[in-house]
PDB file of N, CA and C in Angstrom:
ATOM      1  N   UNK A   1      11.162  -8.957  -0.158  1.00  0.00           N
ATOM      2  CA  UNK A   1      10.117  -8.034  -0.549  1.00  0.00           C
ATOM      3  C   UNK A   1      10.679  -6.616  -0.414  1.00  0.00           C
ATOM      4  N   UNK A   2      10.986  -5.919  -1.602  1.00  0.00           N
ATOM      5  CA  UNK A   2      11.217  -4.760  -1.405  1.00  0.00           C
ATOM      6  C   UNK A   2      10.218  -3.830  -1.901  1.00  0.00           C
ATOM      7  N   UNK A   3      10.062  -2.381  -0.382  1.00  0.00           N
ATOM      8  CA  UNK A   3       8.903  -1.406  -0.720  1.00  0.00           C
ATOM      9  C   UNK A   3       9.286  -0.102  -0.744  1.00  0.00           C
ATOM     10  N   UNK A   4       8.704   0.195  -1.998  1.00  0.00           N
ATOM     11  CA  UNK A   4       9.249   1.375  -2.450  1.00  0.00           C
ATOM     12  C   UNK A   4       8.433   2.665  -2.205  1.00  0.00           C
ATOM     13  N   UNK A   5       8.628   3.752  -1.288  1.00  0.00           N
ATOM     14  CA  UNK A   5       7.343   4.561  -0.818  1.00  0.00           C
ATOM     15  C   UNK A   5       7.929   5.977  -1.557  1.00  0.00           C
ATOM     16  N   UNK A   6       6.393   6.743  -1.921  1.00  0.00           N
ATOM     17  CA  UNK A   6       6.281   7.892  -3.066  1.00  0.00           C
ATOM     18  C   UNK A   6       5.170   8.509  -1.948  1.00  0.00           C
ATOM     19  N   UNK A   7       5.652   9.999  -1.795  1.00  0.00           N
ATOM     20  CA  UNK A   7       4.733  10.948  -1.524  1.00  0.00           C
ATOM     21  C   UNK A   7       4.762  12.044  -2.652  1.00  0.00           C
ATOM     22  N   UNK A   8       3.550  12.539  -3.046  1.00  0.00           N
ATOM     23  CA  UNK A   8       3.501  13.825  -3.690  1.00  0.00           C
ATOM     24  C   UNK A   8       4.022  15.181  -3.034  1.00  0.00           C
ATOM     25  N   UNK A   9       4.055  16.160  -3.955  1.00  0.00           N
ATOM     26  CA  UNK A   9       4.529  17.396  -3.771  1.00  0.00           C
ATOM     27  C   UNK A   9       4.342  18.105  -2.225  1.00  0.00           C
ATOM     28  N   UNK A  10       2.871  18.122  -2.081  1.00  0.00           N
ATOM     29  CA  UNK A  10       1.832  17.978  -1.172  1.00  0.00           C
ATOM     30  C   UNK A  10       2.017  17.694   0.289  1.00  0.00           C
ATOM     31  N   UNK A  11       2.417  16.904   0.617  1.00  0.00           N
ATOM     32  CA  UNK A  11       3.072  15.423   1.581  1.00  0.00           C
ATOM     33  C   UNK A  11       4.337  15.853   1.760  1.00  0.00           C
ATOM     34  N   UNK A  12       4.466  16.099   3.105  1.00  0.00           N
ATOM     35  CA  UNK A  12       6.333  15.780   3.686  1.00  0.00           C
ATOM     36  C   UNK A  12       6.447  14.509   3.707  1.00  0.00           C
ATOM     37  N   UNK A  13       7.415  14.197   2.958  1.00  0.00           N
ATOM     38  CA  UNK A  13       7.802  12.227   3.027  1.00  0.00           C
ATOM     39  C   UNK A  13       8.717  12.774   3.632  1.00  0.00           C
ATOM     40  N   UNK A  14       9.324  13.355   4.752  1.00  0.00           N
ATOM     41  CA  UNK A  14      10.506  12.772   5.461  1.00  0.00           C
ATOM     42  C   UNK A  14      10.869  11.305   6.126  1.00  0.00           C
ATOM     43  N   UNK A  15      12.240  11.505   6.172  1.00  0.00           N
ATOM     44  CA  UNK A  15      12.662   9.751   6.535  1.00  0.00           C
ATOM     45  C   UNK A  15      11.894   8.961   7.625  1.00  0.00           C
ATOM     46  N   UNK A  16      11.624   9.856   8.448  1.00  0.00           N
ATOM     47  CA  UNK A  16      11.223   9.423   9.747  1.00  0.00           C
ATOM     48  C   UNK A  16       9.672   8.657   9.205  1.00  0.00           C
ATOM     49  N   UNK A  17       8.727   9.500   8.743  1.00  0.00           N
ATOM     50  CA  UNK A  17       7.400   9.162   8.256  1.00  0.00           C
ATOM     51  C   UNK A  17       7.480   7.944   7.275  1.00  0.00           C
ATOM     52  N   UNK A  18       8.873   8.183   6.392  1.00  0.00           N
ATOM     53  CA  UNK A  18       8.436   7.048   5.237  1.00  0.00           C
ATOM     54  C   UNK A  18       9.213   5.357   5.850  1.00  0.00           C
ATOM     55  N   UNK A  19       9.715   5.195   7.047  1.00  0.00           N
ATOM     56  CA  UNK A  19      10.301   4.446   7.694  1.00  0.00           C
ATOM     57  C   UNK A  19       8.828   3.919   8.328  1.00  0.00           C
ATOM     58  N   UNK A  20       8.394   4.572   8.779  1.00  0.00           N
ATOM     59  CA  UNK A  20       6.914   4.404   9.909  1.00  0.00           C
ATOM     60  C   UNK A  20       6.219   4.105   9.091  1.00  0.00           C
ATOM     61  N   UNK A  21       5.702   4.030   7.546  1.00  0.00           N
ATOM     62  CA  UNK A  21       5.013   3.497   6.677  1.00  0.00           C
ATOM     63  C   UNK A  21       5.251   2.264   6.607  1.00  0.00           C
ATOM     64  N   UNK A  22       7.062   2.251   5.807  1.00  0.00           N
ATOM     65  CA  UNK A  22       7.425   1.068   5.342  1.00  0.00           C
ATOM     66  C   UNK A  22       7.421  -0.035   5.955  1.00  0.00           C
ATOM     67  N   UNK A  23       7.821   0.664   7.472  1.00  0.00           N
ATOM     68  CA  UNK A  23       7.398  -0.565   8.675  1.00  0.00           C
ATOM     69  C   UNK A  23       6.320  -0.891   8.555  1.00  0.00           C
ATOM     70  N   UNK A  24       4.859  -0.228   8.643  1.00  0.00           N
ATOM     71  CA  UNK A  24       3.947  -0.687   8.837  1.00  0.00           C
ATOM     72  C   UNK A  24       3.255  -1.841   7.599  1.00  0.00           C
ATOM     73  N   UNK A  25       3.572  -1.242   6.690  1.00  0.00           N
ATOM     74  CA  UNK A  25       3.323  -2.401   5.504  1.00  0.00           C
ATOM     75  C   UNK A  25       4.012  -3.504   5.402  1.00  0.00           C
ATOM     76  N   UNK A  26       5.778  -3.980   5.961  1.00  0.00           N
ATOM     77  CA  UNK A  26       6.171  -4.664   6.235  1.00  0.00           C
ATOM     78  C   UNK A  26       5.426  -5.324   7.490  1.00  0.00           C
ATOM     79  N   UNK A  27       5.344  -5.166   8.454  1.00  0.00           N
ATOM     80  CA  UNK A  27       4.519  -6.086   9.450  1.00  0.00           C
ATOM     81  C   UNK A  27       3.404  -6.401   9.012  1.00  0.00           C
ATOM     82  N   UNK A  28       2.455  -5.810   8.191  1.00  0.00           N
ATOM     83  CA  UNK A  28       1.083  -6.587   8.116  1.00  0.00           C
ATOM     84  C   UNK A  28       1.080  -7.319   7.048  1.00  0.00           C
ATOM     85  N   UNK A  29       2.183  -7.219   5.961  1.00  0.00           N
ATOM     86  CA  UNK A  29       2.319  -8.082   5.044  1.00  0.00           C
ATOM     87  C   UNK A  29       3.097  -8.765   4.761  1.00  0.00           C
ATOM     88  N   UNK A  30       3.713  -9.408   5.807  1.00  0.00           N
ATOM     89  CA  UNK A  30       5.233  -9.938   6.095  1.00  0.00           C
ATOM     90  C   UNK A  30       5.153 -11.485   5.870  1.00  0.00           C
ATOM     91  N   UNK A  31       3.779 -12.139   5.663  1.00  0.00           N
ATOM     92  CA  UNK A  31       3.132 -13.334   5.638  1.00  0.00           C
ATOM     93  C   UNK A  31       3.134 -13.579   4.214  1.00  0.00           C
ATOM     94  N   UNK A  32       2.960 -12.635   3.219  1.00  0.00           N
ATOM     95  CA  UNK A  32       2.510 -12.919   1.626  1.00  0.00           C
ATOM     96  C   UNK A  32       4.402 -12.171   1.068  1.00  0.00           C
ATOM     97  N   UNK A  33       5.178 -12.063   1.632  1.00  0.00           N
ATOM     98  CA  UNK A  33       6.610 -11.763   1.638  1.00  0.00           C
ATOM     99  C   UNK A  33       7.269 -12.681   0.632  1.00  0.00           C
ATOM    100  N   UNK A  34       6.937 -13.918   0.305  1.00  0.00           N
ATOM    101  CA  UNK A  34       7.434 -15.229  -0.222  1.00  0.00           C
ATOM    102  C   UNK A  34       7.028 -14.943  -1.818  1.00  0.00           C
ATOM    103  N   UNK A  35       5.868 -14.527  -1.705  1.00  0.00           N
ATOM    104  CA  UNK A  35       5.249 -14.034  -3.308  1.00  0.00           C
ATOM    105  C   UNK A  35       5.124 -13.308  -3.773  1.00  0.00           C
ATOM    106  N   UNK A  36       5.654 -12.291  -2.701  1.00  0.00           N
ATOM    107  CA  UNK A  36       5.798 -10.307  -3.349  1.00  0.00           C
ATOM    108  C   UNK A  36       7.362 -10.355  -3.120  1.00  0.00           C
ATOM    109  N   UNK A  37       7.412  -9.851  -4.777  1.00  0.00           N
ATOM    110  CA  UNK A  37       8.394  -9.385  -4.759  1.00  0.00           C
ATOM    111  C   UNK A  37       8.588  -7.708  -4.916  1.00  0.00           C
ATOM    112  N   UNK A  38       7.761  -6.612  -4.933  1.00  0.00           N
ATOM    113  CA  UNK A  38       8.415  -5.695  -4.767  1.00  0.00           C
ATOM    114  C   UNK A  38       6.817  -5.191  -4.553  1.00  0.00           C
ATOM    115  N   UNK A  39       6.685  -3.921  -3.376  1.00  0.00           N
ATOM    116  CA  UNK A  39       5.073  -3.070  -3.284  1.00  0.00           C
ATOM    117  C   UNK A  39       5.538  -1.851  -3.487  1.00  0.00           C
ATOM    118  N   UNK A  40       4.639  -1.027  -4.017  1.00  0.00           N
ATOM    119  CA  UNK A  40       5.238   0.264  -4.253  1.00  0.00           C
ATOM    120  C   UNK A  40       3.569   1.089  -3.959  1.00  0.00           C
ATOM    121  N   UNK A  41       4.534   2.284  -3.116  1.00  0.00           N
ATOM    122  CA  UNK A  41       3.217   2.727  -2.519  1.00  0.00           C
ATOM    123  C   UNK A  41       3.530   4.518  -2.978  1.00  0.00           C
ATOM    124  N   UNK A  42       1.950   4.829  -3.280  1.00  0.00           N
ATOM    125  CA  UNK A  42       2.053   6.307  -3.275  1.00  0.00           C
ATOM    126  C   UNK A  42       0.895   7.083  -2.257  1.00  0.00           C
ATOM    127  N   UNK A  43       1.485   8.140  -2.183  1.00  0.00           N
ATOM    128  CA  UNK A  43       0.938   8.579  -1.126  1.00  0.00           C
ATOM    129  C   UNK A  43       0.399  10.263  -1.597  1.00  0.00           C
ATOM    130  N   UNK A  44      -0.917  10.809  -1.729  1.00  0.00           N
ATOM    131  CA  UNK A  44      -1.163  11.821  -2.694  1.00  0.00           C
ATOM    132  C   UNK A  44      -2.132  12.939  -1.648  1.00  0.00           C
ATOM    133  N   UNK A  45      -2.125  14.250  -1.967  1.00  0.00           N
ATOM    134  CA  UNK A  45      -3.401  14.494  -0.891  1.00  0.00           C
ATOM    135  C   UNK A  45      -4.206  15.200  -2.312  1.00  0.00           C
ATOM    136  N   UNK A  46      -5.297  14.808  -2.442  1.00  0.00           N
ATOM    137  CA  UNK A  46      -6.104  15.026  -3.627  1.00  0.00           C
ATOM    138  C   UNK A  46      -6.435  16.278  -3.543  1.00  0.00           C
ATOM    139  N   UNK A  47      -6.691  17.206  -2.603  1.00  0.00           N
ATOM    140  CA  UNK A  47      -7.074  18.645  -2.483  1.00  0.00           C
ATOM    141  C   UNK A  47      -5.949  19.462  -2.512  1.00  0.00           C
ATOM    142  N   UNK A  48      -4.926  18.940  -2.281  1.00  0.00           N
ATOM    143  CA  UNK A  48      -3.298  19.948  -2.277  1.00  0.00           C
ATOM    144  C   UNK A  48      -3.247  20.362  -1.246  1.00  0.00           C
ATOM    145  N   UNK A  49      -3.211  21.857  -0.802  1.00  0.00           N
ATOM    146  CA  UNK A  49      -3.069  22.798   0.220  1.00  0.00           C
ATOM    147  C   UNK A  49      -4.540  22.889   0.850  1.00  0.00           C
ATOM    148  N   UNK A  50      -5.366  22.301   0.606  1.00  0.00           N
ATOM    149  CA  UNK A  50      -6.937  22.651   0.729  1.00  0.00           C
ATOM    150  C   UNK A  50      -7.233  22.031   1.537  1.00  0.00           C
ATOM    151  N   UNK A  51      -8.259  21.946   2.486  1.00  0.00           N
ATOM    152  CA  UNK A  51      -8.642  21.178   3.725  1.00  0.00           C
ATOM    153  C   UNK A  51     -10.150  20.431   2.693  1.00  0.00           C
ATOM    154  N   UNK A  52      -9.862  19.015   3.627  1.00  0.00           N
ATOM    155  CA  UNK A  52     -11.312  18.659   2.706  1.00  0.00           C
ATOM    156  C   UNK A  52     -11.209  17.181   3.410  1.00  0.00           C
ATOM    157  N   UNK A  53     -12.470  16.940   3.522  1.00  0.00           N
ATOM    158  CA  UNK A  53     -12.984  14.971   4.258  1.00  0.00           C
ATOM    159  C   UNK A  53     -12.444  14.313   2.905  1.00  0.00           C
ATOM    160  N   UNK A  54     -11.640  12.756   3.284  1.00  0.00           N
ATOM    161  CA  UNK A  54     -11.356  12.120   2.243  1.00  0.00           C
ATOM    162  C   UNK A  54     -10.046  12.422   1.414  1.00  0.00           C
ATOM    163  N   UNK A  55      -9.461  12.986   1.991  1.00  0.00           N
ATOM    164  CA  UNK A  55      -8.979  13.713   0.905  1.00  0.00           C
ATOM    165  C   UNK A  55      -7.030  13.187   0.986  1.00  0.00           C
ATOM    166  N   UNK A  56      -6.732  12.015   1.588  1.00  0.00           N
ATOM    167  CA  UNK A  56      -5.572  11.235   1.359  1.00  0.00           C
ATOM    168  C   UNK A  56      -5.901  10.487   0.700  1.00  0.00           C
ATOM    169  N   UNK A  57      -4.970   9.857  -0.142  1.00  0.00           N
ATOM    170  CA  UNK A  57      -4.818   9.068  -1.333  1.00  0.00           C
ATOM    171  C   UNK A  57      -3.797   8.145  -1.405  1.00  0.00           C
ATOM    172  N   UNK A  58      -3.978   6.769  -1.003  1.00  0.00           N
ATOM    173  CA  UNK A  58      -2.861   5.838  -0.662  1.00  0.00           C
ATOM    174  C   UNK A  58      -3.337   5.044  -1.819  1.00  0.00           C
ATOM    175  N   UNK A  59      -2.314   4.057  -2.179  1.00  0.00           N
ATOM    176  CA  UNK A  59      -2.177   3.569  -3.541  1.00  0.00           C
ATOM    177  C   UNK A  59      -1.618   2.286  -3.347  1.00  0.00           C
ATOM    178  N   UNK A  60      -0.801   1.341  -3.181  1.00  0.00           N
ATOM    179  CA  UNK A  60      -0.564   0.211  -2.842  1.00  0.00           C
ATOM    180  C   UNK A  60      -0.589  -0.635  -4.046  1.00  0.00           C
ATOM    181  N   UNK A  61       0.786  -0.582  -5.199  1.00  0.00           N
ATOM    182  CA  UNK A  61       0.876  -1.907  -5.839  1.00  0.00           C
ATOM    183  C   UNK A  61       1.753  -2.973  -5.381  1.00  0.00           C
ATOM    184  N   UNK A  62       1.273  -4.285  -5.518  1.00  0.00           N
ATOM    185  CA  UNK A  62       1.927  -5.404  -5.147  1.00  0.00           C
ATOM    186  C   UNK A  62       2.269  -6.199  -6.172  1.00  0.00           C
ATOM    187  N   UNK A  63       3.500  -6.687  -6.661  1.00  0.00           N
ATOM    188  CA  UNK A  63       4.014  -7.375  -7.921  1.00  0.00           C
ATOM    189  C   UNK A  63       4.533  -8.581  -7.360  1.00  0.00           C
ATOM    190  N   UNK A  64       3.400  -9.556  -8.062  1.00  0.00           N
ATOM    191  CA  UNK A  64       4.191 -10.689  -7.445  1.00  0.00           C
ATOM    192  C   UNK A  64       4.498 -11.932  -8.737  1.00  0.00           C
ATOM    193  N   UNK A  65       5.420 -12.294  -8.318  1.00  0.00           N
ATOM    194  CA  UNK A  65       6.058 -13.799  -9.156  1.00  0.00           C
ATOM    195  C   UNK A  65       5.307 -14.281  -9.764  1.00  0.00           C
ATOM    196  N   UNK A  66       5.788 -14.160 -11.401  1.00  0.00           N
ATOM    197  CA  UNK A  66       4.865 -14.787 -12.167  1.00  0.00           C
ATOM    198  C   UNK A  66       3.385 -14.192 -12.519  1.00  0.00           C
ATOM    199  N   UNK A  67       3.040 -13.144 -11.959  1.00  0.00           N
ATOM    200  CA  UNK A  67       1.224 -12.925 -12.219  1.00  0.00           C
ATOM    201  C   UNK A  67       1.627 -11.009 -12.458  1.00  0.00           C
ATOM    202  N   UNK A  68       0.583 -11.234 -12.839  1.00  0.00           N
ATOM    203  CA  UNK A  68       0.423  -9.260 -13.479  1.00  0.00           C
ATOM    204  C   UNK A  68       0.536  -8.281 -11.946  1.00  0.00           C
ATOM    205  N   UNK A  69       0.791  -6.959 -12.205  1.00  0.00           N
ATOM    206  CA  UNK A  69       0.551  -6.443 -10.945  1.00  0.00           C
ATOM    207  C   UNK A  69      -0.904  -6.116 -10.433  1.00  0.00           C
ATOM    208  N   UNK A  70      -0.384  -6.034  -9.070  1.00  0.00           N
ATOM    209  CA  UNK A  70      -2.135  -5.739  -8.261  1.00  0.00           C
ATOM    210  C   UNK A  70      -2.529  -4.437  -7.646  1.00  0.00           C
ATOM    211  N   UNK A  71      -3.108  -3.607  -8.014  1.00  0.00           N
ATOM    212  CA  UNK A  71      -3.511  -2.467  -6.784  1.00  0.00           C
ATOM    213  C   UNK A  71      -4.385  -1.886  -6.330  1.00  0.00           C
ATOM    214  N   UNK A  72      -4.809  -1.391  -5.341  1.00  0.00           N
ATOM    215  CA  UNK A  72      -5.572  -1.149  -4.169  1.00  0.00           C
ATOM    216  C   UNK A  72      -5.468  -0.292  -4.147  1.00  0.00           C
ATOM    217  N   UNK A  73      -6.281   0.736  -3.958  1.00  0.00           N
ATOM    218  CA  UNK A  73      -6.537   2.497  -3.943  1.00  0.00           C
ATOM    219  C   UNK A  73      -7.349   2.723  -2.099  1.00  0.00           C
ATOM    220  N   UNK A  74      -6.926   3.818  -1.286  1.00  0.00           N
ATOM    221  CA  UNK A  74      -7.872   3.878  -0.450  1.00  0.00           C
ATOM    222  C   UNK A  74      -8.112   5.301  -0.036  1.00  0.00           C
ATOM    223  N   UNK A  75      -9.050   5.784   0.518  1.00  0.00           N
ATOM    224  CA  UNK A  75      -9.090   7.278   0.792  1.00  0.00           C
ATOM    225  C   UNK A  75      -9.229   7.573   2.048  1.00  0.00           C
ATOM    226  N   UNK A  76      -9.198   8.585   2.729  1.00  0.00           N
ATOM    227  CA  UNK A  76      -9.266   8.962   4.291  1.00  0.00           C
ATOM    228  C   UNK A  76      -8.675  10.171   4.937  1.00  0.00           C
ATOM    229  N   UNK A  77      -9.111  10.397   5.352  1.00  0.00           N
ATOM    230  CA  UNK A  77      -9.197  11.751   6.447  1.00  0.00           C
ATOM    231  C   UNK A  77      -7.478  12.222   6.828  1.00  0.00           C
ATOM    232  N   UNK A  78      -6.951  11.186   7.021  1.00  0.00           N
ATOM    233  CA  UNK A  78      -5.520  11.162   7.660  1.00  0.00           C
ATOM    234  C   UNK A  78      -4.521  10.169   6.228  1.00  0.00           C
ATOM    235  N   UNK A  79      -3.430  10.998   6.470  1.00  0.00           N
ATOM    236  CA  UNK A  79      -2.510   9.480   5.943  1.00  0.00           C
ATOM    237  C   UNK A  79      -2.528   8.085   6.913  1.00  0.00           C
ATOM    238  N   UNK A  80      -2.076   7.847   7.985  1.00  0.00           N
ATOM    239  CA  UNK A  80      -2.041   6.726   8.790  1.00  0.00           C
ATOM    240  C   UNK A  80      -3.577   5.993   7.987  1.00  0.00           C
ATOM    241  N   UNK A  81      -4.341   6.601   8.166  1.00  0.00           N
ATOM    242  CA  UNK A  81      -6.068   5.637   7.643  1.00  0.00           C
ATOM    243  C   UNK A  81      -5.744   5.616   6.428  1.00  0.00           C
ATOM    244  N   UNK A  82      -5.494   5.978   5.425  1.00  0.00           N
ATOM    245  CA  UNK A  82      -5.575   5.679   4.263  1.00  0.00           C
ATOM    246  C   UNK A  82      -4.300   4.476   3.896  1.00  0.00           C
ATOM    247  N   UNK A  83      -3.340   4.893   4.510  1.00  0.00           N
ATOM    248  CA  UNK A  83      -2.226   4.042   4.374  1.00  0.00           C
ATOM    249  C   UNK A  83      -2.641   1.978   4.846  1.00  0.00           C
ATOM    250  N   UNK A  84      -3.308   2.533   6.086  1.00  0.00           N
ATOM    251  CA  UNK A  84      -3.919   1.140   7.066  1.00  0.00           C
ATOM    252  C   UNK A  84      -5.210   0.658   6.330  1.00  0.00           C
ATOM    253  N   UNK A  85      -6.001   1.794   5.864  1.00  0.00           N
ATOM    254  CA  UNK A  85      -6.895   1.439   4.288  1.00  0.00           C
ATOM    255  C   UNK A  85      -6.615   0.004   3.468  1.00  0.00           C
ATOM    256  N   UNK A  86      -5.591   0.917   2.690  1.00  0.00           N
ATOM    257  CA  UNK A  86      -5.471   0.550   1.920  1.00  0.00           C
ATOM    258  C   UNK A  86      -4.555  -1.133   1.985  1.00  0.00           C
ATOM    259  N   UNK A  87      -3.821  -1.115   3.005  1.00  0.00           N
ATOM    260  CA  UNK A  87      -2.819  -2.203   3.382  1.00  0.00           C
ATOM    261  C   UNK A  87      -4.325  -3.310   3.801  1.00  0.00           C
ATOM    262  N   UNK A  88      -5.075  -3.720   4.257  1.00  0.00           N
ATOM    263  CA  UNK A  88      -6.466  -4.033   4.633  1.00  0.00           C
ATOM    264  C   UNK A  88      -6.877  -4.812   3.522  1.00  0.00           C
ATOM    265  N   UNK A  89      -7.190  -3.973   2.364  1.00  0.00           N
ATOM    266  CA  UNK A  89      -7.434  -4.039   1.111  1.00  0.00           C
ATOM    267  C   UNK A  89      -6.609  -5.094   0.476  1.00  0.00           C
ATOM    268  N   UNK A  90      -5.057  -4.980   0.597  1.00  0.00           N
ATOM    269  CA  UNK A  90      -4.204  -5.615  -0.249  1.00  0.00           C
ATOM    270  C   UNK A  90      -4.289  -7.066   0.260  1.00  0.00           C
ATOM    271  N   UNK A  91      -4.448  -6.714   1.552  1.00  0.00           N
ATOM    272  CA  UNK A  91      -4.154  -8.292   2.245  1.00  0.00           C
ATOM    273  C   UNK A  91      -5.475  -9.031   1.893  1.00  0.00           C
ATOM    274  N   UNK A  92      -6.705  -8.635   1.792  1.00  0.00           N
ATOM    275  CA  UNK A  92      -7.616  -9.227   1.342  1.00  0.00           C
ATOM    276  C   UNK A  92      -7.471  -9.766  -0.063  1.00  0.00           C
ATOM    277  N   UNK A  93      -7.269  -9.201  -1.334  1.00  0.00           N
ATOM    278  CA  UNK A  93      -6.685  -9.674  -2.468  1.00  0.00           C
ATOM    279  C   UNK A  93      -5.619 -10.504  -2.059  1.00  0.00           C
ATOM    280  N   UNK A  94      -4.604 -10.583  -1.725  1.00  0.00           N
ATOM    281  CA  UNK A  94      -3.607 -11.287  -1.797  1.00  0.00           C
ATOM    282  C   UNK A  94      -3.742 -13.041  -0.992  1.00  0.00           C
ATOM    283  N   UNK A  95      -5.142 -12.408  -0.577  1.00  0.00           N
ATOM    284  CA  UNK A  95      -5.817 -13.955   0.325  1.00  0.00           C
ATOM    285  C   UNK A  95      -6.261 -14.317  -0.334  1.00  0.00           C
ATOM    286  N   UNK A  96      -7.074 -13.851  -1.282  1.00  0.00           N
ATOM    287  CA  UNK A  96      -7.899 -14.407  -2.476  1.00  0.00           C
ATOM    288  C   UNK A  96      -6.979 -15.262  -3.776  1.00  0.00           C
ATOM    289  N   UNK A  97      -5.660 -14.329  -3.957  1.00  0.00           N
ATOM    290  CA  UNK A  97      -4.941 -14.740  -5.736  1.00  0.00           C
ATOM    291  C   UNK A  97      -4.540 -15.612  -4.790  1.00  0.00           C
ATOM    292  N   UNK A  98      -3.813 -15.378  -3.641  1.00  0.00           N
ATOM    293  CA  UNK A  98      -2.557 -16.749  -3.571  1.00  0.00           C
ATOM    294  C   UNK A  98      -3.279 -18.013  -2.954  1.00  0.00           C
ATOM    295  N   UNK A  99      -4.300 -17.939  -2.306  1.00  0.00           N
ATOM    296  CA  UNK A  99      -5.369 -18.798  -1.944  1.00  0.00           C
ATOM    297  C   UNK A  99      -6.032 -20.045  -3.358  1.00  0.00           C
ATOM    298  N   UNK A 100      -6.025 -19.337  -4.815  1.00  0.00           N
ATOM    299  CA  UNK A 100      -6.556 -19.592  -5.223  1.00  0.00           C
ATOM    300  C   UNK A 100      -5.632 -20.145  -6.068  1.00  0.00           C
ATOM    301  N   UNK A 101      -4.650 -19.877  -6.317  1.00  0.00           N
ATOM    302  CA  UNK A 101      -3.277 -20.365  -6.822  1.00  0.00           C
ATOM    303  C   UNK A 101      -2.634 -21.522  -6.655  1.00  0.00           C
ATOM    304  N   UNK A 102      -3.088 -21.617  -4.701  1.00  0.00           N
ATOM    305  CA  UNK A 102      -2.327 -22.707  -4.346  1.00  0.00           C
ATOM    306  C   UNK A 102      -3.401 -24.188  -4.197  1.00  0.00           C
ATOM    307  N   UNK A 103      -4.440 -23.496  -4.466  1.00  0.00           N
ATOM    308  CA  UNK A 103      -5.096 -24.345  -4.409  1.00  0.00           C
ATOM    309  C   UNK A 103      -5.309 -25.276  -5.930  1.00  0.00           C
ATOM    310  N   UNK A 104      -5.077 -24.706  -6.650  1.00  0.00           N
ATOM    311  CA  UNK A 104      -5.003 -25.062  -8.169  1.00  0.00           C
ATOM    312  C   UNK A 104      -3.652 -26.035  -8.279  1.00  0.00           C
ATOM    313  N   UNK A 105      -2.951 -26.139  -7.377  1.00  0.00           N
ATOM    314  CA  UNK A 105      -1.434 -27.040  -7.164  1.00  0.00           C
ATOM    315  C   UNK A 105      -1.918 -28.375  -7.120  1.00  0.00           C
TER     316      UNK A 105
END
């Protein structure tokens, strides 16, 4: 499973931060690893320079073997919440397609 992380203009993606992401989406999705083959995440702050509630923008596509891609949008106060948002989100879909997939076997 390779994850590919995008911050906007907006956003310091330094190494340190986009390591502490990638980890974190690797551990909580390290289970559906077999059927993703590549997540690609963006990371946006919708107000820019502006202070405002809501206002991170995590994005989360998951491409997996054989089926169209999937993605999950989430919003929040902080990056860490929107990021943990949105990862929440994916794992719920990804319980649902591959659940429903394998059950069709």
């Amino acid at each position: 499973m390779k994850i590919q992380f995008n911050t906007d203009k907006t956003i310091s993606g330094d190494e340190r931060q986009q390591d502490y992401f990638v980890d974190m989406i690797t551990d909580e999705l390290n289970r559906f690893s077999s059927h993703i083959t590549r997540i690609e995440a963006h990371l946006s702050d919708q107000n820019g320079k502006k202070e405002g509630l809501n206002d991170m923008l995590c994005m989360l596509e998951a491409r997996l073997e054989g089926k169209q891609p999937m993605a999950v949008t989430c919003q929040a106060d902080t990056t860490e919440k929107a990021v943990k948002g949105a990862i929440n989100k994916l794992k719920t879909m990804l319980d649902t397609v591959i659940g429903k997939s394998q059950s069709n076997l």
